[in-house]
Protein backbone atom coordinates (compact mmCIF):
# COMPACT_ATOMS: atom_id res chain seq x y z
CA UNK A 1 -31.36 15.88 -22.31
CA UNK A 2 -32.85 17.33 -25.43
CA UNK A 3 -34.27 14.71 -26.47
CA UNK A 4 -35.59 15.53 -30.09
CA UNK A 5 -32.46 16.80 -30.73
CA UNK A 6 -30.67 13.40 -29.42
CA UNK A 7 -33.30 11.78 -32.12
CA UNK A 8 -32.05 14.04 -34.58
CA UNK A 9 -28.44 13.22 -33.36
CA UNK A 10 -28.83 9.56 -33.76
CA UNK A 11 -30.36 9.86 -37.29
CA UNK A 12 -27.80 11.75 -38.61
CA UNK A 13 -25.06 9.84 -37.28
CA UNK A 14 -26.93 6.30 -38.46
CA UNK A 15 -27.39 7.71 -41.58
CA UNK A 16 -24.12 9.35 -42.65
CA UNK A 17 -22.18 6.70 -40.80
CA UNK A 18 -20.25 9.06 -39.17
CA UNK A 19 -19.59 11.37 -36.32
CA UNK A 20 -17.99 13.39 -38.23
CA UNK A 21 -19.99 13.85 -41.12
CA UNK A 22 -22.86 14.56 -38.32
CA UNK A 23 -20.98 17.00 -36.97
CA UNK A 24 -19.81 18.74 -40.30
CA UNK A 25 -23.62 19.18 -41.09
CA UNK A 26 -24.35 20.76 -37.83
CA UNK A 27 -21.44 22.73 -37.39
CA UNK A 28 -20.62 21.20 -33.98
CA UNK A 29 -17.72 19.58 -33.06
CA UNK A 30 -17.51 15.06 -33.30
CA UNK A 31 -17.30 15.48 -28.83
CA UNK A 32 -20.52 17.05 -28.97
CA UNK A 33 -22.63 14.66 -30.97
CA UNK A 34 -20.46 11.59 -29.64
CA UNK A 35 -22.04 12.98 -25.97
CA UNK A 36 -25.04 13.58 -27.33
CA UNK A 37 -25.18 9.48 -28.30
CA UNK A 38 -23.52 8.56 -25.24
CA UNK A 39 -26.83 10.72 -23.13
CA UNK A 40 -29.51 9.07 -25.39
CA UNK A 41 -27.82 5.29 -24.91
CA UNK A 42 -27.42 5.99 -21.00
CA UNK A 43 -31.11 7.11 -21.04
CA UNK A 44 -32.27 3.99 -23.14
CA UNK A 45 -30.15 1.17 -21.28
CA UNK A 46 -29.31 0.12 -24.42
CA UNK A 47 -26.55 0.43 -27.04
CA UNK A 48 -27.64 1.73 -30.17
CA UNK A 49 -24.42 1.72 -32.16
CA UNK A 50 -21.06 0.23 -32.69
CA UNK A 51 -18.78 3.20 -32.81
CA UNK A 52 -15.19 2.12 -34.21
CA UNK A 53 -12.48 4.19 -35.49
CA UNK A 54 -13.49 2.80 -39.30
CA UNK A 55 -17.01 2.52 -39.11
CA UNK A 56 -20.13 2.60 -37.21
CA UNK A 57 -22.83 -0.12 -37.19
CA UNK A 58 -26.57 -0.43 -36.05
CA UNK A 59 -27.19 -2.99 -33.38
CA UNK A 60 -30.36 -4.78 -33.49
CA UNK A 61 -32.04 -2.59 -31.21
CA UNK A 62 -30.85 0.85 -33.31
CA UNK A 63 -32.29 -0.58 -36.43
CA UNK A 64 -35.55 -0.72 -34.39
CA UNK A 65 -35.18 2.52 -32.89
CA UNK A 66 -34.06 4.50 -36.04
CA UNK A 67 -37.22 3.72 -37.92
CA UNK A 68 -39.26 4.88 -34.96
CA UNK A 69 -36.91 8.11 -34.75
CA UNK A 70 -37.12 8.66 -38.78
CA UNK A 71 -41.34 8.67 -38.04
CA UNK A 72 -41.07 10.42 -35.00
CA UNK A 73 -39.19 13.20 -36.53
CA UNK A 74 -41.26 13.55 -39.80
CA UNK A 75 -44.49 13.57 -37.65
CA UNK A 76 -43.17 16.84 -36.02
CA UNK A 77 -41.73 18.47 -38.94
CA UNK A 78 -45.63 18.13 -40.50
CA UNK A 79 -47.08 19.44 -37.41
CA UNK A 80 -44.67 22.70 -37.63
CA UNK A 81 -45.68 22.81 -41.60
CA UNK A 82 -49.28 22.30 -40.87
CA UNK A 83 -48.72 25.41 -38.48
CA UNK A 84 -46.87 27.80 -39.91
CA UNK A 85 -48.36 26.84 -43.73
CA UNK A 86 -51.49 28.65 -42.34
CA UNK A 87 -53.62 28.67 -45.47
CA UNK A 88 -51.08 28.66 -47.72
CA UNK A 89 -52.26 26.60 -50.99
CA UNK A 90 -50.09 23.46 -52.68
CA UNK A 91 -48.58 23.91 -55.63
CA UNK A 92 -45.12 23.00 -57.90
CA UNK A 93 -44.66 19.74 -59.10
CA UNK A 94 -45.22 16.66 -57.61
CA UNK A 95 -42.87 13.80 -58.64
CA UNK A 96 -43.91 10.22 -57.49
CA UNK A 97 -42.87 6.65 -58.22
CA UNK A 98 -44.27 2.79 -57.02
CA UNK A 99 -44.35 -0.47 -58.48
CA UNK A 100 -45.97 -1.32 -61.95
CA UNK A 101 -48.75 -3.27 -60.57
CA UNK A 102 -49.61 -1.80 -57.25
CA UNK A 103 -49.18 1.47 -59.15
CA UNK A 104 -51.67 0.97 -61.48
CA UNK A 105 -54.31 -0.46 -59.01
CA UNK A 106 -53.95 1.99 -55.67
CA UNK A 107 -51.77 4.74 -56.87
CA UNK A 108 -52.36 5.47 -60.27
CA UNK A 109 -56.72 6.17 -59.50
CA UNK A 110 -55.70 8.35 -56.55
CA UNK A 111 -53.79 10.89 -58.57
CA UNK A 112 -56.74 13.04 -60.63
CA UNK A 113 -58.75 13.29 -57.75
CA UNK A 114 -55.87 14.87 -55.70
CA UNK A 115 -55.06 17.14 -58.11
CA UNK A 116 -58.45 17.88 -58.48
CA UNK A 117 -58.05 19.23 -54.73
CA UNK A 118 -54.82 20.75 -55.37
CA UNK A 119 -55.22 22.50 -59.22
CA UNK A 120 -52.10 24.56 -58.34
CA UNK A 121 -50.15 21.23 -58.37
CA UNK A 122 -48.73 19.16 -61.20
CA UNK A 123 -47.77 15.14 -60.95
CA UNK A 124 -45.92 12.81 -62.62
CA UNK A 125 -46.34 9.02 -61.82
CA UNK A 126 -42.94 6.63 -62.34
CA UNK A 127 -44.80 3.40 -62.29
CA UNK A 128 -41.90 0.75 -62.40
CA UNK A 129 -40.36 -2.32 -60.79
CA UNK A 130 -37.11 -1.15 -60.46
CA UNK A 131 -36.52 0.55 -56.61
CA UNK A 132 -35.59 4.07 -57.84
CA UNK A 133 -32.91 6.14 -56.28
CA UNK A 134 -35.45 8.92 -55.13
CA UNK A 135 -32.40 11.74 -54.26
CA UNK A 136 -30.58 10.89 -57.65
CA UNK A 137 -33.16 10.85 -59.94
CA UNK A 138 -35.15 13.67 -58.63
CA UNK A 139 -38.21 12.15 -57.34
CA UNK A 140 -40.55 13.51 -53.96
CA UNK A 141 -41.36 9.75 -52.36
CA UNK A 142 -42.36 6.32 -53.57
CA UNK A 143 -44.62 3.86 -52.78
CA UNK A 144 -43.05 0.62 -51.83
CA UNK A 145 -44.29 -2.89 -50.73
CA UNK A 146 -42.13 -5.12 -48.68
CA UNK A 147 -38.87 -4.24 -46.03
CA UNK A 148 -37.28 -1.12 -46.08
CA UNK A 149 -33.99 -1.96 -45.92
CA UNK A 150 -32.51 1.56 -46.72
CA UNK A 151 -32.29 3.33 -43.83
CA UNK A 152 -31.47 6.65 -45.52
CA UNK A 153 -34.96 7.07 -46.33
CA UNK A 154 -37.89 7.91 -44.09
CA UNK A 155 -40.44 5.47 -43.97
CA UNK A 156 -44.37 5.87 -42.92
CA UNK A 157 -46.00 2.54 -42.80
CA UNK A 158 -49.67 2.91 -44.66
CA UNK A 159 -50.56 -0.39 -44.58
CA UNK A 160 -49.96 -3.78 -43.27
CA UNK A 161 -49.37 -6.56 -46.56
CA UNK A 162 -49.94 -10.77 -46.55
CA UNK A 163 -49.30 -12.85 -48.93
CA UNK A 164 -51.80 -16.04 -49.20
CA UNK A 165 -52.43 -18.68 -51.78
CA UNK A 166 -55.72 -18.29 -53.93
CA UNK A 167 -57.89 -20.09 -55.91
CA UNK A 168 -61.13 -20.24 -57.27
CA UNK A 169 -64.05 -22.29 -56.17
CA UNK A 170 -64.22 -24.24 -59.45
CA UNK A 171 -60.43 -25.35 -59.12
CA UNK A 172 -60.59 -26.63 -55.82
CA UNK A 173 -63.21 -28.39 -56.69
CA UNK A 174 -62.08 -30.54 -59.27
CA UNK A 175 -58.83 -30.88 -57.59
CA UNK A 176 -59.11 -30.65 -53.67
CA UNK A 177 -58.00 -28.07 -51.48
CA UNK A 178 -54.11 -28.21 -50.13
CA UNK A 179 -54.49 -28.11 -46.17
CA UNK A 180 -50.58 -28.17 -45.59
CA UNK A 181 -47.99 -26.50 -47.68
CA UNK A 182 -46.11 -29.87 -48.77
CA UNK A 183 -49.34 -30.62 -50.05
CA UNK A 184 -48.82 -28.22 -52.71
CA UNK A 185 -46.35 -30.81 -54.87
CA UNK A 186 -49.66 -32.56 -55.74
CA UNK A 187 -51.16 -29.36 -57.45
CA UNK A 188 -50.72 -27.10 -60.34
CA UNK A 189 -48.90 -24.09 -59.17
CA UNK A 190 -48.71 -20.79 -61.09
CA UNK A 191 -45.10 -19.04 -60.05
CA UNK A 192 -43.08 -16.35 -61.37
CA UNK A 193 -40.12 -17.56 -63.69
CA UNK A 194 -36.82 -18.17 -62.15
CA UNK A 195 -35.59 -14.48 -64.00
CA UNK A 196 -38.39 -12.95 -62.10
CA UNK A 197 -37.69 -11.17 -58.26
CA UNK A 198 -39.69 -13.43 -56.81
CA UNK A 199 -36.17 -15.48 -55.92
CA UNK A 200 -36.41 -17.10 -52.89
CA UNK A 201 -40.18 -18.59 -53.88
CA UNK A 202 -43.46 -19.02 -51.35
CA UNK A 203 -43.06 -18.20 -47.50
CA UNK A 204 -45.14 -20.41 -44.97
CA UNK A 205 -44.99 -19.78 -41.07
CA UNK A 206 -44.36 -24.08 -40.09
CA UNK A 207 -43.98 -25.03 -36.81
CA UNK A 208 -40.77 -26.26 -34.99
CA UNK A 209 -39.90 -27.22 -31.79
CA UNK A 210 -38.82 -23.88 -30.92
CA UNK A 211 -41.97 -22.12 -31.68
CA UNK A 212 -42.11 -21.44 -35.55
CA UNK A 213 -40.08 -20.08 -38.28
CA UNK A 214 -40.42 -19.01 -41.93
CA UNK A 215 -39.91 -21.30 -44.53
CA UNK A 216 -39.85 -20.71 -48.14
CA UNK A 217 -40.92 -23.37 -50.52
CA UNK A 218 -40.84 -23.71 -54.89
CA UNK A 219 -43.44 -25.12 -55.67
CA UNK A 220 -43.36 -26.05 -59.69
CA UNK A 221 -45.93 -26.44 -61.85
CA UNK A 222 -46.71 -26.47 -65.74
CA UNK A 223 -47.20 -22.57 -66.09
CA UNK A 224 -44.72 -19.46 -64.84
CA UNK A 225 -44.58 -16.28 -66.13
CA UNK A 226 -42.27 -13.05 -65.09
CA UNK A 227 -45.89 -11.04 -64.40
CA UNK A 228 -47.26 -10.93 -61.75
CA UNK A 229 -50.43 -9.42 -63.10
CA UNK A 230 -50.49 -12.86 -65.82
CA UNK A 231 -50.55 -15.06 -62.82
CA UNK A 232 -53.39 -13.41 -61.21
CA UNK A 233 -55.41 -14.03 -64.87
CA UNK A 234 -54.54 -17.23 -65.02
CA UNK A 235 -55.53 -17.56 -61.10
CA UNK A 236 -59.11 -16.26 -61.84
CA UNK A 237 -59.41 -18.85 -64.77
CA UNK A 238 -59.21 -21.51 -62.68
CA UNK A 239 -55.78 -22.90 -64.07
CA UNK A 240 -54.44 -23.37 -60.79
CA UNK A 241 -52.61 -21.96 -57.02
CA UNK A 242 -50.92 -19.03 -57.26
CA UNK A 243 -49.06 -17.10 -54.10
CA UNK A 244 -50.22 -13.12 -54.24
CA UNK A 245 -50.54 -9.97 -52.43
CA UNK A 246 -53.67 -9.17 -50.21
CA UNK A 247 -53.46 -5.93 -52.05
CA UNK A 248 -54.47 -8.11 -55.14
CA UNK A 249 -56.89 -10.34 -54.48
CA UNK A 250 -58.44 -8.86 -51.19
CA UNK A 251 -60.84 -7.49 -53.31
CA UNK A 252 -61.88 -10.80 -55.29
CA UNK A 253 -61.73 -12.91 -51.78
CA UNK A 254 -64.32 -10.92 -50.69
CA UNK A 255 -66.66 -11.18 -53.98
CA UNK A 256 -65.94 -15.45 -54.13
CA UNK A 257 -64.08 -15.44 -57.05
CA UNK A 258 -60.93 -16.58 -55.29
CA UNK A 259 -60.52 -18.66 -52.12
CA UNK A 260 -57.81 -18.33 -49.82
CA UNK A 261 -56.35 -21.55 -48.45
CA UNK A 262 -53.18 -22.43 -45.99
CA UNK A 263 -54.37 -19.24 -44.58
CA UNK A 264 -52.99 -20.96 -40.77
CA UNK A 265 -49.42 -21.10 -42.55
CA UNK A 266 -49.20 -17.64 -44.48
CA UNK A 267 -46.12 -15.66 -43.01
CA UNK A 268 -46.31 -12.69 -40.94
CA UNK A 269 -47.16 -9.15 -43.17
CA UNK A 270 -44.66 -6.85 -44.29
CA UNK A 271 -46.09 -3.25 -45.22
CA UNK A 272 -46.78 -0.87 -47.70
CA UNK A 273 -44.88 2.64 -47.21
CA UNK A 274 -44.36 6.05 -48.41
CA UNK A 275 -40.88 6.88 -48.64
CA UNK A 276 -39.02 9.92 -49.05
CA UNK A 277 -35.55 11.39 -48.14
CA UNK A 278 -34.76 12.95 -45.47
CA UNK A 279 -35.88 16.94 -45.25
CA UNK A 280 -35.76 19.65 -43.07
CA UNK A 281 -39.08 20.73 -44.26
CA UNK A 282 -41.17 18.66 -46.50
CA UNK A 283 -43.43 20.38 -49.28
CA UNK A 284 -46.47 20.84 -48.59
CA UNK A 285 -47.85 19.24 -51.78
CA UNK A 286 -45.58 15.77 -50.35
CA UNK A 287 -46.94 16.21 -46.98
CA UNK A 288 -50.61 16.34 -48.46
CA UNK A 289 -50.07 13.57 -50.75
CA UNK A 290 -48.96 11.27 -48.08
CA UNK A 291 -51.59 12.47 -46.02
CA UNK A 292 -54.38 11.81 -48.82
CA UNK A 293 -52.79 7.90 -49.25
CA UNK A 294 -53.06 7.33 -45.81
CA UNK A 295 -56.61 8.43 -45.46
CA UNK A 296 -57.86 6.04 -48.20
CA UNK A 297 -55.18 3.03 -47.09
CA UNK A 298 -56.36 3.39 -43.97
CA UNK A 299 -60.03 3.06 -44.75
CA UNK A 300 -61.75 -0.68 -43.54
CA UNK A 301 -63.24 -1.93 -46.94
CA UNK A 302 -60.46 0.01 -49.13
CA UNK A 303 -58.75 -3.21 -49.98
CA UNK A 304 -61.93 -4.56 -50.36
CA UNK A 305 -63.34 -2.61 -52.97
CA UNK A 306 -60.83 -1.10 -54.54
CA UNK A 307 -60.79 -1.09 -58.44
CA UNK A 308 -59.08 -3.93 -60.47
């Protein structure tokens, strides 16, 4: 078995939810890439997909494995760029997007210095809350924080992301630090307002008799606001507890300004990813700019120092 090309099989097939729109864009017959799947599962000892005469589904384990496929694939379609790019120099335009407030913090500062690399490229920076449609709107990749639920896309994890509560020294203080999340009914609480994404409120890993689980709490208090950025102010004031990114406050944790507390309930991390459709070949200015991210994300004391 071929097995890249089973990889690239089971891609194509999870992603165009067909056999036969796999096989259309190969220019094989539906047999072929249906024995293709059937070589790959046999070799696995496991069943990647629910093939029905309607539709085809994912099962657990082919989520799993399709991310790990999507990476796998990307990894060696860089290494045959890197290769046959030789010295060839980036340049076009670069298109990028990533949300408003990690944007501005650990996008937007790595941009001149790329280009200052790369003077044959150009860039343009989306810098918005709203998950863009990368294919439809024309842009190269995005930076996202959180799940990647859209499998369509290829995803390279940069970074791992936790979500803690915070507070400076002076607040806890005067009103006493929480040490279990019900605890947090007695205190003021800075949250997003209910027309805000942050829906489903603060997640806490609790214990059960099974093990543990994640639970996801409201706590209220006298101030909200639908920014994010707002709440971290009013968090470094000393007005109160407020839930944020380790992207956001790593850097004051570190210099004492804010205190992290419940750390012993905060929830497993998600990530923080460049995404990007699917290619045959990805520019070279994309590849680069991925490559540049991950060399700074990547870095120990990046979180830690990185600008404000």
């Amino acid at each position: 078995m071929d097995k890249l090309k089973a990889f690239d099989t089971f891609v194509s097939v999870a992603t165009k939810g067909s056999l036969t729109a796999a096989a259309r864009a190969e220019g094989v017959a539906p047999a072929i890439i249906g024995r293709r799947l059937d070589a790959l599962e046999e070799h696995l000892g496991v069943k990647l997909l629910v093939r029905t005469t309607r539709r085809i589904t994912l099962t657990h384990e082919g989520s799993a494995f399709l991310e790990d496929c999507q990476r796998l694939l990307s990894d060696v379609a860089n290494a045959e760029a890197s290769v046959s790019a030789g010295g060839v120099k980036a340049s076009g335009h670069l298109r990028i997007t990533a949300p408003a407030g990690f944007g501005r913090r650990h996008v937007a500062p790595l941009v001149p210095p790329f280009r200052a690399l790369h003077p044959d490229v150009t860039i343009s920076l989306n810098l918005s809350d709203r998950v863009v449609d990368l294919a439809a709107e024309g842009f190269d990749c995005a930076v996202r924080v959180g799940d990647m639920p859209d499998s369509s896309l290829v995803s390279v994890r940069m970074a791992d992301n936790r979500r803690l509560c915070v507070a400076t020294p002076a607040y806890l203080a005067r009103c006493g630090t929480p040490q279990h999340p019900g605890e947090l009914l007695q205190h003021t609480c800075l949250t997003l307002s209910s027309d805000a994404s942050q829906t489903r409120g603060w997640a806490f890993q609790l214990p059960t008799e099974q093990g543990s689980e994640v639970t996801h709490l409201r706590p209220g208090g006298p101030l909200d606001c639908s920014d994010g950025q707002v709440l971290h102010d009013w968090c470094l004031a000393g007005y109160g507890i407020a839930w944020r990114s380790t992207w956001e406050v790593e850097a004051e944790i570190r210099a004492g300004q804010l205190v992290a507390v419940l750390e012993d309930f905060a929830a497993p991390p998600n990530g923080i990813y460049v995404v990007f459709p699917q290619r045959k070949h990805l520019p070279l200015r994309v590849r680069l700019w991925i490559d540049y991210l991950k060399s700074h994300y990547a870095q120990s004391d990046y979180w830690q120092k990185a600008p404000r």
